[in-house]
Protein backbone atom coordinates (compact mmCIF):
# COMPACT_ATOMS: atom_id res chain seq x y z
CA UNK A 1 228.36 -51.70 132.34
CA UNK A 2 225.09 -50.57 131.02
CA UNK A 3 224.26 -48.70 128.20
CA UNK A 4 221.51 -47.31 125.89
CA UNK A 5 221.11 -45.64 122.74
CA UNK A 6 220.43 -42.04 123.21
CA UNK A 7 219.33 -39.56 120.34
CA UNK A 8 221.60 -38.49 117.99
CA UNK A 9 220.75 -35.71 115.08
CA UNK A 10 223.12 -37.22 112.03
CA UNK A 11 221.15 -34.43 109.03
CA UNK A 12 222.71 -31.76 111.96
CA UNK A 13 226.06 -33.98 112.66
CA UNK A 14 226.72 -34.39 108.86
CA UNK A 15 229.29 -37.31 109.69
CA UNK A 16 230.12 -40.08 108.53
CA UNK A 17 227.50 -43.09 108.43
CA UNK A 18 226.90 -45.14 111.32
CA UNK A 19 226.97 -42.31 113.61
CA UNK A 20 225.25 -43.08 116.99
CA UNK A 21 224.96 -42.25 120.58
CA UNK A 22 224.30 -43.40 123.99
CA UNK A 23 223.62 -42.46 127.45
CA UNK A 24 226.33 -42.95 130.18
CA UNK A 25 226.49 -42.37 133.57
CA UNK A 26 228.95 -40.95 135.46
CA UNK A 27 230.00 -42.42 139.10
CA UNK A 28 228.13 -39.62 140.85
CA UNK A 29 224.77 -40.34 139.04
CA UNK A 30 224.87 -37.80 136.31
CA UNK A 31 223.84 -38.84 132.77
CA UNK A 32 225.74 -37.57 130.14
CA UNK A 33 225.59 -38.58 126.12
CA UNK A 34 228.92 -40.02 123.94
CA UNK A 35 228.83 -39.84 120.26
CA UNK A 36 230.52 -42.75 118.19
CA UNK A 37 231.59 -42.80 115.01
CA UNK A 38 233.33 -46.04 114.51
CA UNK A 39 235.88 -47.13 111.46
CA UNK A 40 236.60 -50.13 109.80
CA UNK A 41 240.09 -51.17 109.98
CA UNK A 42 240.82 -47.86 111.91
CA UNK A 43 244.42 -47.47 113.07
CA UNK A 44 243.24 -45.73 116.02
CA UNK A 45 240.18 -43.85 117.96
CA UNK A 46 240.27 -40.01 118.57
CA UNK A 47 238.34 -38.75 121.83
CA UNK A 48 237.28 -35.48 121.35
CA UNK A 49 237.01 -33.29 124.03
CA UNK A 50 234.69 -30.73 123.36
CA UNK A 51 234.47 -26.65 124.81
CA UNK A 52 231.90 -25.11 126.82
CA UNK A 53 228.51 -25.20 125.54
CA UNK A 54 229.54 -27.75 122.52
CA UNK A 55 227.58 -30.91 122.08
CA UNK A 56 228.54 -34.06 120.15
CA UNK A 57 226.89 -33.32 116.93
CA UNK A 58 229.14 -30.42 116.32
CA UNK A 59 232.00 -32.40 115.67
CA UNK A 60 230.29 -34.88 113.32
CA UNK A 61 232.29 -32.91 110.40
CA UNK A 62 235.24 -33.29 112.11
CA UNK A 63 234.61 -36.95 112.81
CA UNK A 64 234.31 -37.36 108.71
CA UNK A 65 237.97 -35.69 108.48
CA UNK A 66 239.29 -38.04 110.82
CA UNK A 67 237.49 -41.00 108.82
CA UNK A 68 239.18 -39.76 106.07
CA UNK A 69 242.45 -40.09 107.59
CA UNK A 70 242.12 -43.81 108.67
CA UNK A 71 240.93 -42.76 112.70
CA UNK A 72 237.69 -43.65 114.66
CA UNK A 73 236.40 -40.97 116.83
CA UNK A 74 233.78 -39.83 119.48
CA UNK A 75 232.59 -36.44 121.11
CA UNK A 76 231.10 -35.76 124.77
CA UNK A 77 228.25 -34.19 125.95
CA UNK A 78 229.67 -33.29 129.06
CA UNK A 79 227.46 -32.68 132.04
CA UNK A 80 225.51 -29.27 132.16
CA UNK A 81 225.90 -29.21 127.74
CA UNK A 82 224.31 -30.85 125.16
CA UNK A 83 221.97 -33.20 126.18
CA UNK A 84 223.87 -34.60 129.31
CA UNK A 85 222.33 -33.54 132.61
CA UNK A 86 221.69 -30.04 132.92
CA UNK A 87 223.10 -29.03 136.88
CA UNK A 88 220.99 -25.71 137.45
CA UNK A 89 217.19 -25.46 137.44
CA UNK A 90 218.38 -22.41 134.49
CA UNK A 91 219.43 -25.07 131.91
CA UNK A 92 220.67 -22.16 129.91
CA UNK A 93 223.53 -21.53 132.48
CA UNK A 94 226.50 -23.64 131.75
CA UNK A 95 227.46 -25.01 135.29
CA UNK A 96 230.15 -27.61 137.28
CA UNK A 97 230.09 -28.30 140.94
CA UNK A 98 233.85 -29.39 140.66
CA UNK A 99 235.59 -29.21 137.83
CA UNK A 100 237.40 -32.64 138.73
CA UNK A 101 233.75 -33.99 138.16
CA UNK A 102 234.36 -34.06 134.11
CA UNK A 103 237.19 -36.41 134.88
CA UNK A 104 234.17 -38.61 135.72
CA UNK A 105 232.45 -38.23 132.65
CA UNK A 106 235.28 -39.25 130.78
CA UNK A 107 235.95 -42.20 132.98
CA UNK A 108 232.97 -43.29 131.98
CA UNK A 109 233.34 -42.93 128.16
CA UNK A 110 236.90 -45.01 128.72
CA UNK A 111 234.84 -47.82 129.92
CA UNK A 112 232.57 -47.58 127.31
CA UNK A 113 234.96 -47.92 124.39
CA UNK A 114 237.11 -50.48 126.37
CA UNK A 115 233.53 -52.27 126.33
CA UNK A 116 232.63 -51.82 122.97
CA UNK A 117 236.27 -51.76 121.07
CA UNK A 118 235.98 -54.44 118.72
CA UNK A 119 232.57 -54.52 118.33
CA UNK A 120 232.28 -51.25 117.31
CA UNK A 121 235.66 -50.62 115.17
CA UNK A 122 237.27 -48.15 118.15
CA UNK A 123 240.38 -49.52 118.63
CA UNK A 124 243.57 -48.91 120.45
CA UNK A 125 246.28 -46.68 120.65
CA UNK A 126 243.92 -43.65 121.68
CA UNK A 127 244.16 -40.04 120.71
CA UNK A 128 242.61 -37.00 122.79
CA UNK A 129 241.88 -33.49 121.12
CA UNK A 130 240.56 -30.87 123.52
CA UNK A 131 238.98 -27.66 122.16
CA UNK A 132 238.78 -24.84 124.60
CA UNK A 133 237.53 -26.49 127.40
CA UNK A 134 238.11 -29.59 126.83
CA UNK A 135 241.67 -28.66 126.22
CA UNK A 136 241.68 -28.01 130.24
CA UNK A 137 239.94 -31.52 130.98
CA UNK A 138 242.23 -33.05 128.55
CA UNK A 139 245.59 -31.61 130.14
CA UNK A 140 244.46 -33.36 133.60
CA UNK A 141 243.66 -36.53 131.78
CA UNK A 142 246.82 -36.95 130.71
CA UNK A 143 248.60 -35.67 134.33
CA UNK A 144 246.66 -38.15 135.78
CA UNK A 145 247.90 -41.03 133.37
CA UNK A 146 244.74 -41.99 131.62
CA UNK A 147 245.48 -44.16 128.56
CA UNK A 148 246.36 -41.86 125.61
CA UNK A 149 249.50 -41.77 123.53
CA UNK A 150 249.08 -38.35 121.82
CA UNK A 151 247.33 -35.38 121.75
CA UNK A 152 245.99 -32.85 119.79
CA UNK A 153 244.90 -29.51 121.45
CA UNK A 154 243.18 -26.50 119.73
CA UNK A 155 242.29 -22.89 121.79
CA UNK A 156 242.88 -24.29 125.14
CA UNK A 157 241.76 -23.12 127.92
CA UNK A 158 244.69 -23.03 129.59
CA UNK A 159 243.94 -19.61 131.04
CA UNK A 160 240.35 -17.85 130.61
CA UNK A 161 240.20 -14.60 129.05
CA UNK A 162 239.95 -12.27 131.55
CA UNK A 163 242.76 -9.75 132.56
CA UNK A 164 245.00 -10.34 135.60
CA UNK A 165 242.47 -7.43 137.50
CA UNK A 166 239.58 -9.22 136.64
CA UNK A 167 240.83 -12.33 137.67
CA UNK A 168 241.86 -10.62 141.40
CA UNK A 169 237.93 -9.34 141.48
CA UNK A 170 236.52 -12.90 140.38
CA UNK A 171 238.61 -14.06 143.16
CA UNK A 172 237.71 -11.64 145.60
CA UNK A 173 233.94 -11.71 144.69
CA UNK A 174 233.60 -15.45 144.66
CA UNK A 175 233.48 -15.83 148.59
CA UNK A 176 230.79 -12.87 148.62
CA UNK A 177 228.46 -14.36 146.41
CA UNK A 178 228.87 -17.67 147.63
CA UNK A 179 227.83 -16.23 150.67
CA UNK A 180 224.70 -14.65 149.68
CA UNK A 181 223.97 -17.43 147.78
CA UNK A 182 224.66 -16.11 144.35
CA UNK A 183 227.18 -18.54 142.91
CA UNK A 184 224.62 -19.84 140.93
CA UNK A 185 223.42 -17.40 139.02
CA UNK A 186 225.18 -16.43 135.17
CA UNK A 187 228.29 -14.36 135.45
CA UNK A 188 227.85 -10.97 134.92
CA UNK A 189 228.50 -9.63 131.68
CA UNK A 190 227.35 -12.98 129.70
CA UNK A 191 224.02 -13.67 127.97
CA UNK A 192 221.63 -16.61 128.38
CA UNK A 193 221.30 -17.33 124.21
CA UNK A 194 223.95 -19.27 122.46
CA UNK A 195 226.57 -17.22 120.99
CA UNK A 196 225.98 -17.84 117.30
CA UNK A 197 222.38 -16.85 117.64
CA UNK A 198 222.88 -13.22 119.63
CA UNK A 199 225.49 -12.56 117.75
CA UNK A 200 225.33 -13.61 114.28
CA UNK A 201 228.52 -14.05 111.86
CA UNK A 202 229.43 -10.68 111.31
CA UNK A 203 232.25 -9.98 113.53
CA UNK A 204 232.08 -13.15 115.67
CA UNK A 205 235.24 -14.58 117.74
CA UNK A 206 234.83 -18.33 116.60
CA UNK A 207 235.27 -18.63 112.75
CA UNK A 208 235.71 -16.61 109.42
CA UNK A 209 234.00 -19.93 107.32
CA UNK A 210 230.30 -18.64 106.68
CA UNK A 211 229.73 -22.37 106.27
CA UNK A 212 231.13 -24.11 109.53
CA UNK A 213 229.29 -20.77 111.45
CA UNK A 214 226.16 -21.48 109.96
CA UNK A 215 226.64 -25.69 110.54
CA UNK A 216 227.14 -24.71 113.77
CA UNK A 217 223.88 -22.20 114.67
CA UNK A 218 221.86 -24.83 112.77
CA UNK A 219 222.00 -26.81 115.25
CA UNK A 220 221.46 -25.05 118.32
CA UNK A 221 217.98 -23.75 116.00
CA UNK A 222 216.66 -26.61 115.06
CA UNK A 223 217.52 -28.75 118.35
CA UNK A 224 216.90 -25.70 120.84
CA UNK A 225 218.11 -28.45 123.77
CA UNK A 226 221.60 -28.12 122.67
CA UNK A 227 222.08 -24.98 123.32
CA UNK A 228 223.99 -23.01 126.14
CA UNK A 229 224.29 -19.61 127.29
CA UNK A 230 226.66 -18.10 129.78
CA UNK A 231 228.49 -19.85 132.90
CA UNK A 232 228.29 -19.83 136.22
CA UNK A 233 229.72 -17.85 138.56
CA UNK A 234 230.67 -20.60 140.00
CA UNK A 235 232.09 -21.99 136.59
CA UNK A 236 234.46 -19.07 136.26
CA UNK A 237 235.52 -19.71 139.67
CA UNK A 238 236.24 -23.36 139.00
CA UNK A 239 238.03 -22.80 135.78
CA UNK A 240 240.40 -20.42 137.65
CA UNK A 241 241.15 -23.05 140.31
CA UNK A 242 241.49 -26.06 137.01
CA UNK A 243 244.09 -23.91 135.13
CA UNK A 244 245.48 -22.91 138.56
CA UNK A 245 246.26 -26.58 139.30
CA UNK A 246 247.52 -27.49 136.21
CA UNK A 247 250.21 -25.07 136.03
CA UNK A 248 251.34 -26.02 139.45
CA UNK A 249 251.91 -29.86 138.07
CA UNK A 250 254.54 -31.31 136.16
CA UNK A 251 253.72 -32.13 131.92
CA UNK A 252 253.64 -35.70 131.13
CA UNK A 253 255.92 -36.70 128.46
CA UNK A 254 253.25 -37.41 125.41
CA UNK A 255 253.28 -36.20 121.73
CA UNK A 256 251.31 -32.90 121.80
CA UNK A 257 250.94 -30.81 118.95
CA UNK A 258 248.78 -27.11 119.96
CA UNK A 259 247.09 -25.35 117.73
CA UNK A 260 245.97 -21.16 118.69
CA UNK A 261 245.22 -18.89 115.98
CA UNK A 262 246.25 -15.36 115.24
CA UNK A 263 243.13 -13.91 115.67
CA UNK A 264 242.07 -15.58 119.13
CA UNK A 265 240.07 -13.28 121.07
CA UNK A 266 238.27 -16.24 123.77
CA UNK A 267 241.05 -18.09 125.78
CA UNK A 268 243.98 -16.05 127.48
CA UNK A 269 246.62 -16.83 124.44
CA UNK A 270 249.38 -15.45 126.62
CA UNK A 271 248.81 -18.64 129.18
CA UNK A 272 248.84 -20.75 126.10
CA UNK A 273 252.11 -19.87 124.49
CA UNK A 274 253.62 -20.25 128.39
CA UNK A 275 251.70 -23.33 129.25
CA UNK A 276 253.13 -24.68 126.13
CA UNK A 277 256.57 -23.19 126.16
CA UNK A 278 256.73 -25.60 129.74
CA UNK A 279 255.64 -28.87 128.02
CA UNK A 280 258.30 -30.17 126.80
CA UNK A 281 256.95 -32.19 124.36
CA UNK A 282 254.52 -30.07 122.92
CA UNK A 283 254.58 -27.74 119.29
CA UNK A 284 252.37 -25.18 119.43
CA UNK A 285 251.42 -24.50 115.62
CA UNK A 286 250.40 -20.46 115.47
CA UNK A 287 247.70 -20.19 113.04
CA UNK A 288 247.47 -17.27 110.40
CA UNK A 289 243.79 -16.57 109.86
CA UNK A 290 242.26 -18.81 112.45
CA UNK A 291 239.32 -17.77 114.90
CA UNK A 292 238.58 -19.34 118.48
CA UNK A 293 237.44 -22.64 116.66
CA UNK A 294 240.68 -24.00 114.62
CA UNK A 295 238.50 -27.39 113.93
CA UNK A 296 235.57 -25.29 112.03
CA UNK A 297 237.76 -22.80 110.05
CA UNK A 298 238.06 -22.28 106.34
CA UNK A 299 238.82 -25.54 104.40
CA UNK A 300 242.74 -23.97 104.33
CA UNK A 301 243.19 -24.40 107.85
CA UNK A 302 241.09 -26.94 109.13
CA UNK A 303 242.96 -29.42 106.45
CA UNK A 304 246.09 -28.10 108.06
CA UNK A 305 244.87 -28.98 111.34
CA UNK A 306 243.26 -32.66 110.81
CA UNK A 307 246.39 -33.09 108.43
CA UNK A 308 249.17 -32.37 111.13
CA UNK A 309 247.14 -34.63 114.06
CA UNK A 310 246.50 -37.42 111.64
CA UNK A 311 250.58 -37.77 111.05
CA UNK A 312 251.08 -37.32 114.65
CA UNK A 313 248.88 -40.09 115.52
CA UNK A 314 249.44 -42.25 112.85
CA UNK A 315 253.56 -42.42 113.87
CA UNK A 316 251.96 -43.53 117.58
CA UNK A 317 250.09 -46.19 115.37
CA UNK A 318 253.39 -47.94 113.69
């Protein structure tokens, strides 16, 4: 399988050394980016799934915690975020033709680390952690039985936040505008900026750390091609249909530890406590304090959340 180096912003990442990147393609054609962080002597490698509009250099931090804890690790630019393909001729509209279709970008990343394993310090057993979105693309990789032994989820989007109304109009709408050709364009109600920059901290939904809020606009600044506005139509519709089918499917029987905090405003939290209240073999961990993004919290709770998934994985590791 081929492979080359793609760019990768470590003064923006702030992970550990030896940070890199590469392109991938997908089986349908579409490039997307991986970002490695490799370990020596690692015990295991943690995929990380990120959310919508996230890109791999937001979870270099996160990648040092994991470091720190004995654990190799990589992010995804999945396509239409980051610098993976962008699907609309709007690259500020975050966008998926089928949501199915990020099973192919991480197909692709699994072949890349079984490639590269040993030679880059990413070895077996594997972890997944899904944020948000990637909490949805994470819960089919596992019902479909691809190669991980535990996992970590935080925020999932295991039902979008919109009300049980809204999500009768979104279905009721989505025929009409696919109709008049409309899919396409950003739902209504969302804005084509990244979050952190039309909002500012004051107020915002993803974290009460100035710190991690301001690691996190910094990048979208100073690399203006990572950034992401609103989704698609089409992408609400599609997330609908994801969560839809997941709830309809039977929980595989891995470690999973969940992690939602108190003060989540983003993701429906009612699906979450119910989606996880079915899995049998997943804790969901309610966390005092924490925002949308449990991973770039205060110091407080994001050691209690790299602290819990490093002694889950590390009993899959004995």
């Amino acid at each position: 399988m081929s492979h080359e180096r793609a760019p990768y912003y470590a003064e923006l990442a702030d992970g550990p050394d030896h940070g890199e990147a590469y392109w991938l393609t997908a089986s349908d054609g579409v490039r997307i980016r991986v970002g490695l962080w490799p370990h020596e002597g690692a015990k295991g490698t943690v995929f990380i799934l990120p959310g919508r509009t996230e890109c791999v250099e937001k979870y270099g931090r996160g990648a040092a915690d994991f470091a720190a804890r004995g654990f190799a690790s990589l992010a995804i630019d999945w396509r239409g975020q980051g610098l993976a393909d962008r699907l609309l001729k709007d690259r500020r509209i975050g966008h998926v033709e089928d949501f199915r279709d990020y099973q192919k970008d991480l197909d692709a990343v699994i072949a890349l680390v079984e490639n590269l394993a040993e030679e880059k310090a990413m070895p077996k057993p594997w972890f997944l952690i899904g944020h948000s979105m990637g909490g949805a693309i994470g819960v089919r990789a596992l019902i479909e039985g691809r190669p991980f032994k535990a996992a970590g989820f935080s925020a999932p989007m295991w039902g979008i936040g919109l009300s049980p109304i809204q999500k009768l109009l979104v279905r009721f709408v989505s025929p009409v505008f696919h109709a008049l050709g409309l899919q396409n364009l950003r739902a209504p109600g969302t804005k084509p900026e990244s979050y952190m920059v039309w909002h500012g901290f004051k107020d915002n939904l993803l974290t009460s750390d100035r710190d991690m809020f301001d690691y996190m606009t910094r990048q979208v600044v100073e690399k203006p091609d990572l950034s992401l506005g609103g989704p698609s139509s089409h992408w609400v519709t599609e997330a609908i249909a994801e969560n839809d089918w997941a709830f309809d499917h039977q929980m595989p029987d891995v470690p999973v530890l969940c992690f939602l905090g108190l003060d989540e405003k983003i993701v429906n939290t009612q699906a979450v406590r119910d989606f996880a209240a079915r899995w049998h073999s997943c804790e969901l961990i309610e966390v005092a304090g924490g925002r949308h993004e449990i991973p770039m919290e205060n110091p407080t709770i994001r050691k209690h959340f790299y602290d819990h998934l490093a002694a889950l994985f590390s009993e899959q590791c004995a």
